[in-house]
Protein backbone atom coordinates (compact mmCIF):
# COMPACT_ATOMS: atom_id res chain seq x y z
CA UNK A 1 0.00 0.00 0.00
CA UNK A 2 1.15 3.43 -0.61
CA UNK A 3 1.99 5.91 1.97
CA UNK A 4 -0.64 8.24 0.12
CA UNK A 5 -3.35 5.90 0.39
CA UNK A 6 -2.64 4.92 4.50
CA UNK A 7 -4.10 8.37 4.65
CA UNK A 8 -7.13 7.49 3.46
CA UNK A 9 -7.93 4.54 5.06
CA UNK A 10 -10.17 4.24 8.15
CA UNK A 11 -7.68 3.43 10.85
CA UNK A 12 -5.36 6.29 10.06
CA UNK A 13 -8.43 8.91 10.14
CA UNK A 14 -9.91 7.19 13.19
CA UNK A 15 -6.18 7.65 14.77
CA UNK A 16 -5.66 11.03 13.75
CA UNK A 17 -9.24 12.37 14.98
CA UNK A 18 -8.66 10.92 18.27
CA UNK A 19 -5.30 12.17 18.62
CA UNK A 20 -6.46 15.49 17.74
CA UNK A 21 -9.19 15.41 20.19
CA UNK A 22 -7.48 13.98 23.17
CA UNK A 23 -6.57 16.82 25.42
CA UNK A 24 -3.81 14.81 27.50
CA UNK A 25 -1.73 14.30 24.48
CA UNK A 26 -1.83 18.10 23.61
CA UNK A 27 -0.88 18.56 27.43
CA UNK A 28 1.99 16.32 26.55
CA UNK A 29 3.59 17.66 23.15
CA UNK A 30 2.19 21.11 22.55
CA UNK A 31 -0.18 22.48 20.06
CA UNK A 32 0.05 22.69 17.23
CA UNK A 33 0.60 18.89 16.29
CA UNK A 34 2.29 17.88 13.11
CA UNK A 35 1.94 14.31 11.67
CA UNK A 36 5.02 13.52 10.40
CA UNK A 37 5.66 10.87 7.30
CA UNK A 38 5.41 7.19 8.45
CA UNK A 39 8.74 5.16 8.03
CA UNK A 40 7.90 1.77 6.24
CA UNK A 41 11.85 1.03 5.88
CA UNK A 42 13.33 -2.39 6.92
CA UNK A 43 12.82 -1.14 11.22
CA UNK A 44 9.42 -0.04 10.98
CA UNK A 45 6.40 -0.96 12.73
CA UNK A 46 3.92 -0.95 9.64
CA UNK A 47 2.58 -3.57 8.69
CA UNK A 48 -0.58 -4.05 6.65
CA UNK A 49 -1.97 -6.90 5.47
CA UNK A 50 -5.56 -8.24 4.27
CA UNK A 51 -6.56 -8.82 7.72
CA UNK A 52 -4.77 -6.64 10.30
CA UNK A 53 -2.77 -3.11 10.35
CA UNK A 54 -0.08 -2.59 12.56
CA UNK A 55 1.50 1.01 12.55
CA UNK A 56 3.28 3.68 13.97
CA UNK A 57 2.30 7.30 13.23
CA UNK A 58 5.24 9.96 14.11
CA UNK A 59 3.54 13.04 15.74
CA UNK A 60 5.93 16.30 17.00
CA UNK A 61 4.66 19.24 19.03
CA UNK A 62 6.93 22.34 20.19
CA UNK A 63 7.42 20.46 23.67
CA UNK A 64 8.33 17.11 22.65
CA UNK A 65 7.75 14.33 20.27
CA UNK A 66 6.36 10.61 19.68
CA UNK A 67 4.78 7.85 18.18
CA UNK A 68 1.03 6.97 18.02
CA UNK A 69 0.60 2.80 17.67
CA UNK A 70 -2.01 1.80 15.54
CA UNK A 71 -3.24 -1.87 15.83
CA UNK A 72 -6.82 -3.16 13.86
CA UNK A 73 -8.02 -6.22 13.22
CA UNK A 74 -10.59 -7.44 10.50
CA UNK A 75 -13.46 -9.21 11.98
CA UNK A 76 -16.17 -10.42 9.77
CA UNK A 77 -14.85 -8.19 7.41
CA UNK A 78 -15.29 -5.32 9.46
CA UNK A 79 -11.61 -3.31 10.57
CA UNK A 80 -12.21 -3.37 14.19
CA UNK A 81 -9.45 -1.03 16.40
């Protein structure tokens, strides 16, 4: 899958809107946030296959820095997080 279209898919919106929304992590890194690219080299966490996603999304703030882990599951063929 292409890094363009992770940001499109249902997990990564679901991820992003709930970091966005989620007060302690703003407490944490500062506002604004800024997602930063996702790293699918050889010591990455990504992973995406047909039934699961495993990822990590990089997120920086003007007090600090860090990772948001992404793990969803299909079930009946529904993506469940």
């Amino acid at each position: 899958m292409i890094l363009g279209q992770i940001k499109q898919e249902q997990y990564y919106v679901d991820a992003i809107t709930t970091i966005k929304d989620y007060t302690p992590f703003h407490e944490l890194v500062g506002h604004p946030l800024e997602i930063l690219k996702i790293n699918r080299g050889a010591s990455s966490n990504t992973r995406i296959t047909d039934s699961s996603v495993t990822l990590d999304i990089p997120i920086k703030g003007p007090r600090d820095s860090g990772l948001v882990h992404v793990t969803a599951s299909k079930i009946n063929h529904r993506l469940v997080k």
